[in-house]
Protein backbone atom coordinates (compact mmCIF):
# COMPACT_ATOMS: atom_id res chain seq x y z
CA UNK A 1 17.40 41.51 33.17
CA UNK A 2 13.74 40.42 32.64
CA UNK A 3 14.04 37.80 34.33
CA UNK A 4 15.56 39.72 37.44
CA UNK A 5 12.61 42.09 36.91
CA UNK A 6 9.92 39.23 37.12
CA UNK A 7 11.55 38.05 40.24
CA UNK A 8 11.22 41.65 41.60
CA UNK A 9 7.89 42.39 40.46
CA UNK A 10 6.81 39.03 42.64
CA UNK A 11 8.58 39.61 45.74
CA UNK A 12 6.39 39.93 48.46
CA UNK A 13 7.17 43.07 50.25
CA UNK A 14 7.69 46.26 48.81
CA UNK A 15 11.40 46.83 50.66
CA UNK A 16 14.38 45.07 50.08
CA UNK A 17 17.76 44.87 51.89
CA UNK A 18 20.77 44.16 49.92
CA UNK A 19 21.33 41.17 50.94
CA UNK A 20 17.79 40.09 50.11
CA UNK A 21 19.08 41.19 46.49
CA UNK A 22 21.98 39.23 46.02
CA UNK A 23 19.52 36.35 47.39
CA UNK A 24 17.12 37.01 44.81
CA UNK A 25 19.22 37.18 42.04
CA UNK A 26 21.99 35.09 42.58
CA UNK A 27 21.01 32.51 39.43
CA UNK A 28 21.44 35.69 37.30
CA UNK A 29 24.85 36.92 38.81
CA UNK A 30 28.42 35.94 39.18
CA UNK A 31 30.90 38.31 40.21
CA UNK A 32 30.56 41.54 42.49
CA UNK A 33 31.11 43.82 39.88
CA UNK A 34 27.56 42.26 37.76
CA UNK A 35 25.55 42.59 40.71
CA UNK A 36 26.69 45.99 40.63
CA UNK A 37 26.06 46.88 37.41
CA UNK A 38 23.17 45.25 37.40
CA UNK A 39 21.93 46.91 40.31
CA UNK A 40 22.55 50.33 39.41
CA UNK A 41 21.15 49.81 36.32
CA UNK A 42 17.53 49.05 37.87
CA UNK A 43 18.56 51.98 40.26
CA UNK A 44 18.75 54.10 37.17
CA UNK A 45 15.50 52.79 35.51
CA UNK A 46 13.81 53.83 39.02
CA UNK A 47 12.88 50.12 39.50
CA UNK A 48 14.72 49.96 42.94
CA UNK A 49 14.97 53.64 44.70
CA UNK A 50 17.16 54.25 47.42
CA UNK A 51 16.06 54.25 51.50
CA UNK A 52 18.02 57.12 52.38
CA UNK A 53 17.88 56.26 56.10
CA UNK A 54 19.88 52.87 55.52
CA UNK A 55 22.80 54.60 53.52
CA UNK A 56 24.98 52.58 51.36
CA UNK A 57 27.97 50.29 51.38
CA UNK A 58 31.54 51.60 51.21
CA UNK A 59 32.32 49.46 48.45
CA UNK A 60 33.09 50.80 44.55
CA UNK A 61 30.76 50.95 43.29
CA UNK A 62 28.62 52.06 46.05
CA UNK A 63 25.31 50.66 46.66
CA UNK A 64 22.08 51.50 48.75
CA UNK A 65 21.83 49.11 51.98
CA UNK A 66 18.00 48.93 51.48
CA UNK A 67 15.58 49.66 48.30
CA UNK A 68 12.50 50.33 47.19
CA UNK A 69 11.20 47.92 44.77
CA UNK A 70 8.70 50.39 42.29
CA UNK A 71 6.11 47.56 41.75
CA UNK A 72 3.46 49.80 39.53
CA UNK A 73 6.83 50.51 36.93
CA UNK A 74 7.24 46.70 36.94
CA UNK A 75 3.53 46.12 36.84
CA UNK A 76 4.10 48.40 33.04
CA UNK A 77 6.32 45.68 31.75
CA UNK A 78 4.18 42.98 32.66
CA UNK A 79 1.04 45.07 31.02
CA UNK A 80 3.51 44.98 27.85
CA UNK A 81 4.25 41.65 27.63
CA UNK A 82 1.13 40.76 27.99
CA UNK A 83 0.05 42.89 25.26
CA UNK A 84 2.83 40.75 23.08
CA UNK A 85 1.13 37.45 24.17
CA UNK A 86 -2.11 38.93 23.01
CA UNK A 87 -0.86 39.09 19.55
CA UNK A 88 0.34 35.67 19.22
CA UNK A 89 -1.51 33.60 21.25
CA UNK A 90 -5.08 32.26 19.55
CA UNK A 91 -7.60 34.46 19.32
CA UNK A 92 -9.73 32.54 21.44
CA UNK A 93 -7.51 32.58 24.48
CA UNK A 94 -8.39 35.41 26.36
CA UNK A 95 -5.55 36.66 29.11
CA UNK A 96 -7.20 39.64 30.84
CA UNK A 97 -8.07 38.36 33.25
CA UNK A 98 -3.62 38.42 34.11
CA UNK A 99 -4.20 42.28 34.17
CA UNK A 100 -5.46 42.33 37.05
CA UNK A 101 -3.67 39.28 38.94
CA UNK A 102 0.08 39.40 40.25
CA UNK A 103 2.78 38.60 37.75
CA UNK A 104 3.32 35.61 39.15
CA UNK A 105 0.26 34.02 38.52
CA UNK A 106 1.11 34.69 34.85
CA UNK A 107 4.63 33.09 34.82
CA UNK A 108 3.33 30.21 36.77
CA UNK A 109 0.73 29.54 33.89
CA UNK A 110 2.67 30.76 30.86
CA UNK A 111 4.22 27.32 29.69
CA UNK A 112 1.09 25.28 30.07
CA UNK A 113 -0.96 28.53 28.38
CA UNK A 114 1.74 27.97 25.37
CA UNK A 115 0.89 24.26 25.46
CA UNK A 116 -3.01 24.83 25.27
CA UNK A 117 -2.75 27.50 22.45
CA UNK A 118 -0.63 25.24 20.26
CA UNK A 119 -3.28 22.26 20.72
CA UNK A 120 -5.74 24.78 19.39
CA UNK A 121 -3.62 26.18 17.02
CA UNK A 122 -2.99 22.35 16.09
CA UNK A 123 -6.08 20.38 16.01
CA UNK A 124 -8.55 23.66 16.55
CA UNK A 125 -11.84 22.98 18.98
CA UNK A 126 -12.72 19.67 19.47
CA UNK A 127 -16.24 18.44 17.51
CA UNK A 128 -17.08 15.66 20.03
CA UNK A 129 -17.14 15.58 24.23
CA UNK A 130 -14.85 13.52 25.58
CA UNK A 131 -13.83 13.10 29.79
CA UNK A 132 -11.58 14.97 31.41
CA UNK A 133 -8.64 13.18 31.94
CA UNK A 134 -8.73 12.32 27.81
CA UNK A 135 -8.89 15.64 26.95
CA UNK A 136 -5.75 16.48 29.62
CA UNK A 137 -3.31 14.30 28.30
CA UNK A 138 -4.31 15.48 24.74
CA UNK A 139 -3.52 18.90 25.87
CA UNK A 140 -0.72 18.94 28.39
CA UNK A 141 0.22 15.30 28.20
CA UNK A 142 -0.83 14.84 32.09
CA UNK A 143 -4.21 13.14 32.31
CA UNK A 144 -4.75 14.23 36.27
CA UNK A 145 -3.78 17.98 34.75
CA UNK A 146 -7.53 19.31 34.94
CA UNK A 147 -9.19 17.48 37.77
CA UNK A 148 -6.15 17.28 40.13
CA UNK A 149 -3.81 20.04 39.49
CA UNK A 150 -6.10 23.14 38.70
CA UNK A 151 -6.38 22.82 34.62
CA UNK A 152 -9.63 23.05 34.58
CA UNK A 153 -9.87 26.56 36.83
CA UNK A 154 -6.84 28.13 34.24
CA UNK A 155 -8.62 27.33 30.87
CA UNK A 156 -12.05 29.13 32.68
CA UNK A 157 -9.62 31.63 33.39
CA UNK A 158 -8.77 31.84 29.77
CA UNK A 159 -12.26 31.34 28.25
CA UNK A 160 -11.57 28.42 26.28
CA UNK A 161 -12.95 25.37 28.97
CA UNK A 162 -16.42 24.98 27.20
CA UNK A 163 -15.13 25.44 23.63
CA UNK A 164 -12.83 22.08 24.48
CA UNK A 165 -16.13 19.77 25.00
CA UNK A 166 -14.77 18.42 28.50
CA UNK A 167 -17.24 15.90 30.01
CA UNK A 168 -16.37 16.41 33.87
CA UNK A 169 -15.39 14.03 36.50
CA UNK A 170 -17.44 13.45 39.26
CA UNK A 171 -19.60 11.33 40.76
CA UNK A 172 -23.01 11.17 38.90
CA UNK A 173 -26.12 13.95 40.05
CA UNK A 174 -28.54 11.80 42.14
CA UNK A 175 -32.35 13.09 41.25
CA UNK A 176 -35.89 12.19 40.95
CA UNK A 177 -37.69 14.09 38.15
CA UNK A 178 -41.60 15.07 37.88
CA UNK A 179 -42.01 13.83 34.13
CA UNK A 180 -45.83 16.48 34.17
CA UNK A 181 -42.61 19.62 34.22
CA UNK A 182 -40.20 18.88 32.39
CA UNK A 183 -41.67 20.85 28.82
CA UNK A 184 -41.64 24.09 31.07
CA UNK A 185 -39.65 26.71 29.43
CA UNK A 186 -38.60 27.78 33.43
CA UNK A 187 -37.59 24.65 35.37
CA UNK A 188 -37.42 24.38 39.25
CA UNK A 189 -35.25 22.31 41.17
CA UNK A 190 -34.65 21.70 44.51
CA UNK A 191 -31.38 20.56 46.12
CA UNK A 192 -31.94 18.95 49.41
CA UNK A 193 -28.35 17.50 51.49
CA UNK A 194 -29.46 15.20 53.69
CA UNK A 195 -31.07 11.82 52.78
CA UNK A 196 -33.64 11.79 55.06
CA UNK A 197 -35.10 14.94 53.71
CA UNK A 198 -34.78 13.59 49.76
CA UNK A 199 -36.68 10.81 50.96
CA UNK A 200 -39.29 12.27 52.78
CA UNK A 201 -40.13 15.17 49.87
CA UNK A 202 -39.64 12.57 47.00
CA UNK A 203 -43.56 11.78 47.15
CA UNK A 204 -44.84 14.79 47.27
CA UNK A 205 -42.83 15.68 43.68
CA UNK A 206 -44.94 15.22 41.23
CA UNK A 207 -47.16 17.49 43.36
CA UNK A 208 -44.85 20.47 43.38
CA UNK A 209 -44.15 22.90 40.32
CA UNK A 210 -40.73 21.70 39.97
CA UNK A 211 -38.83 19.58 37.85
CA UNK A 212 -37.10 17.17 39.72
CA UNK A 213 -35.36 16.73 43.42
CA UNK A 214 -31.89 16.43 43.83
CA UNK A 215 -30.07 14.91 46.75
CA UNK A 216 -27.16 16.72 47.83
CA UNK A 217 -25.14 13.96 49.85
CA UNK A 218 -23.82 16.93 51.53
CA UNK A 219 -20.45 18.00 49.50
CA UNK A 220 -20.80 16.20 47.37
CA UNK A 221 -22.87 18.20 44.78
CA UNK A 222 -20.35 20.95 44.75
CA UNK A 223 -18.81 18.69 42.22
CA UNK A 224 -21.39 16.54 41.15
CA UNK A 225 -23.34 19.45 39.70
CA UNK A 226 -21.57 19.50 36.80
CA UNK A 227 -23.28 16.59 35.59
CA UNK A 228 -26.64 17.95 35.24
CA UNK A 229 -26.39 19.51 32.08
CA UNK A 230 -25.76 16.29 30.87
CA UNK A 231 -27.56 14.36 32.83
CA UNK A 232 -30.80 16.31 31.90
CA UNK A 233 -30.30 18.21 28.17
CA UNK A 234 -33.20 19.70 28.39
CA UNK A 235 -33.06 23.19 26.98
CA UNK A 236 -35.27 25.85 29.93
CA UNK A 237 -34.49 28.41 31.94
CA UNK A 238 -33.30 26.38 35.29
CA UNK A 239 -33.66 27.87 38.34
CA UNK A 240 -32.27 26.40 41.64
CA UNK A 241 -32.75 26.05 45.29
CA UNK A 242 -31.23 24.91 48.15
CA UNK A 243 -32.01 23.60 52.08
CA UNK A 244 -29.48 22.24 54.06
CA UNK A 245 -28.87 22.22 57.56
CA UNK A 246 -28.66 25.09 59.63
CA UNK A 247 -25.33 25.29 60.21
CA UNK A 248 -22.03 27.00 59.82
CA UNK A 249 -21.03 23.85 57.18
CA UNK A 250 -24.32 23.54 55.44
CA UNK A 251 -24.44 27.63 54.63
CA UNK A 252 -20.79 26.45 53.34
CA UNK A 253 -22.06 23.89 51.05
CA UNK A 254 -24.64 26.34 49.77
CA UNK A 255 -22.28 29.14 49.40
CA UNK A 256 -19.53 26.66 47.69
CA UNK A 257 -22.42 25.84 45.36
CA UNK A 258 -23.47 28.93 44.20
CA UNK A 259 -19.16 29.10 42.67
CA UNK A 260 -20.25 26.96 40.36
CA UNK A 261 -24.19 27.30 39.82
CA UNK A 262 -26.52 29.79 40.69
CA UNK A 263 -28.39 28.60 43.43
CA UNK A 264 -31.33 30.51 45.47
CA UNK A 265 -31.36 29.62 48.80
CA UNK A 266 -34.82 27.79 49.71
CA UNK A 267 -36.61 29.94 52.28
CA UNK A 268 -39.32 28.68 53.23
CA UNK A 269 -37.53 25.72 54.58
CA UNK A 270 -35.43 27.87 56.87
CA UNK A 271 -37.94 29.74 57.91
CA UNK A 272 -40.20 27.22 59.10
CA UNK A 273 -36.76 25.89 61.50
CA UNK A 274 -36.61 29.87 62.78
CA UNK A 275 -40.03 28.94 63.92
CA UNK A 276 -38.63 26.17 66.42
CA UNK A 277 -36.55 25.73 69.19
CA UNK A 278 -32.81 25.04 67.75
CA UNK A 279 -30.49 22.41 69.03
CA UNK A 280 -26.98 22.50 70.85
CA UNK A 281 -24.24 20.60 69.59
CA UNK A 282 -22.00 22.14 66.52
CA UNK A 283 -19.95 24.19 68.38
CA UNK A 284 -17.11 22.36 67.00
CA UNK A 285 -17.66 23.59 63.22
CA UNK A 286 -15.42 26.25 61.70
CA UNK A 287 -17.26 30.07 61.00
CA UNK A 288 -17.57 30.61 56.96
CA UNK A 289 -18.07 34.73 57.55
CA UNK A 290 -18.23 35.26 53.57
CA UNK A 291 -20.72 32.56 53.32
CA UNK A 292 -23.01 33.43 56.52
CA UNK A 293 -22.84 37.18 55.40
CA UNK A 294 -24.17 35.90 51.55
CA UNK A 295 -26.32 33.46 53.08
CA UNK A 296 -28.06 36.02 55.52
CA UNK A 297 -28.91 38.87 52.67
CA UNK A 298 -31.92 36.17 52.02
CA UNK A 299 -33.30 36.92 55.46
CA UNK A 300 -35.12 40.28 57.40
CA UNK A 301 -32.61 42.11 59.94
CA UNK A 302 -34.45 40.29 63.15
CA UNK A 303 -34.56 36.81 61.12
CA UNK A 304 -30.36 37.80 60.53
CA UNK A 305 -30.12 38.14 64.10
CA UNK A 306 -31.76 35.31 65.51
CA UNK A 307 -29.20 33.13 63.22
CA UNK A 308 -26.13 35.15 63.97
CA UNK A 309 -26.62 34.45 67.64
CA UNK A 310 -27.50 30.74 67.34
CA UNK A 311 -24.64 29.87 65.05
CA UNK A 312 -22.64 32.07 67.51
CA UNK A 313 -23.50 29.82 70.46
CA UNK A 314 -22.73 26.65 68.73
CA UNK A 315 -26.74 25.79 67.82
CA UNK A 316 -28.25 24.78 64.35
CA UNK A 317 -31.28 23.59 62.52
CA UNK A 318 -30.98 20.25 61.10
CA UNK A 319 -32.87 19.50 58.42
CA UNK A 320 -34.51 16.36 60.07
CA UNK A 321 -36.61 19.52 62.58
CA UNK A 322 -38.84 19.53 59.81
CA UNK A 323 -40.89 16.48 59.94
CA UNK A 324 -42.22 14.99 56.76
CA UNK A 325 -46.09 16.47 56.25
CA UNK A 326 -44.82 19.53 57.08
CA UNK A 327 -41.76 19.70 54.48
CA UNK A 328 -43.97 18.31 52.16
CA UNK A 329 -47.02 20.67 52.74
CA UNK A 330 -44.42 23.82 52.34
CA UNK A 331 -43.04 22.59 48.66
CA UNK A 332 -46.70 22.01 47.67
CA UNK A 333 -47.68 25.32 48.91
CA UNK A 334 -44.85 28.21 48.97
CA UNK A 335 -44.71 30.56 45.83
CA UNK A 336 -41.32 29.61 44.85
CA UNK A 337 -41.11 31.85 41.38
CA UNK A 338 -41.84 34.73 43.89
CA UNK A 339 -38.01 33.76 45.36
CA UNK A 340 -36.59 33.91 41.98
């Protein structure tokens, strides 16, 4: 029966025919007279209620053509055996975050929870980093388990990814640092995507009040962030920005970043591309509305409307609008802790 309730509590509409039913639970279910009983008996624990309009069959026993599937009821006995997994999984593993999902989510990740609470229950935390797929296999015996196959997103769900000392995978952080900043209890850093941009700030570095100057490579720092803790242990308060293009996928890039990092977006840089005349040509790109509506909090009501309407008739800044002195003179001489 809890397994007929599971299924229930999962299905994606809140109506169900009868046939649907007898679909649903047909694993569960042999003979007429089971479905039935089993029926009625959810029909009794005011899991499934009646539609009145649809009637019921003619058959003994009678049941309703169509039901009502009481999803906050079966939401209690997932609360409950939740509450049970509480009890016996480690301490450390943290499932509240299941309160507030659907059920489903739950069953999908109960077995490999069970496998990840018995390698902690086994060998405890881990003393020494190790990568990824090493520390996959140990756990769930797959090695592509946590980059490939969303292990990595379930044990942040359950609060234990850090504790396990995972050394990500992903392509190494490409930076420049300023070696007169880097004893500053806050740190700066600028993210820049394009090349051309990295290469035309890099000189003026040492100039700036920041840290060091990453390039982007477009998407590819959504991963390769992850590296920079290691890449640069030094222990400050780091504070990031970003400038991209102008653009429906470089406010994407920024807004995938900021999932994973904290990021400030770097406004003098866009600003000074408000000030010019912005060119035709992306059209073709696909509207991000959570990450323009993010991405334009940053920016005064008129300076939101000039970029709604540009991005709306297929125009952008590119970062390249900027020519060198000037995206040099504007890192030298914005007050960027102001931003913070």
């Amino acid at each position: 029966m809890e397994e007929i309730k599971k299924r229930l509590a999962t299905y994606p509409k809140r109506t169900i025919t009868l046939t649907q039913l007898e679909e649903l639970i047909k694993p569960y279910i042999h003979t007429y007279e089971q479905f039935a009983d089993t029926i009625l008996q959810l029909e009794s624990e005011e899991v499934l209620g009646m539609v009145k309009a649809k009637g019921r069959t003619a058959r003994t026993p009678s049941l309703a053509l169509q039901y009502r599937i009481d999803k906050s009821l079966l939401a209690m006995n997932h609360h409950k055996e939740l509450q049970r997994f509480r009890n016996l999984l480690h301490p450390s593993i943290n499932i509240d975050d299941y309160y507030r999902k659907d059920p489903s989510i739950w069953q999908n990740d109960l077995a490999t929870i069970l496998k990840v609470d018995e390698y902690i229950k086994t060998y405890s935390f881990p003393s020494e980093q190790v990568p990824a797929p090493e520390r996959s296999f140990e756990i769930v015996g797959d090695e592509k388990w946590l980059v490939e196959k969303g292990g990595k997103e379930l044990l942040e769900r359950i609060g234990v990814f850090n504790k396990l000392k995972i050394i990500p995978v992903s392509e190494p952080l490409m930076f420049a640092i300023n070696p007169t900043n880097i004893q500053n209890s806050i740190q700066l850093h600028l993210i820049v995507e394009n090349k051309t941009t990295y290469q035309g700030l890099l000189p003026a570095l040492v100039e700036t009040e920041f840290s060091t100057l990453i390039y982007g490579s477009g998407k590819s720092v959504i991963k390769s962030i992850e590296q920079f803790a290691i890449q640069y242990p030094l222990e400050a308060d780091h504070q990031f920005f970003y400038f991209g293009d102008l653009d429906r996928e470089g406010l994407m890039i920024w807004y995938s970043l900021t999932k994973r990092q904290p990021v400030h977006v770097a406004l003098p840089f866009y600003l000074a591309c408000l000030a010019k005349e912005a060119v035709a040509g992306k059209d073709y790109q696909r509207e991000h509305i959570e990450a323009l509506e993010v991405f334009l909090l940053f920016f005064l009501p008129k300076q939101q409307d000039v970029i709604r309407m540009l991005l709306a008739e297929g125009k952008y800044y590119p970062q390249e609008i900027l020519k060198t002195q000037e995206l040099q003179m504007i890192w030298r001489e914005a007050d960027w802790k102001a931003l913070m």
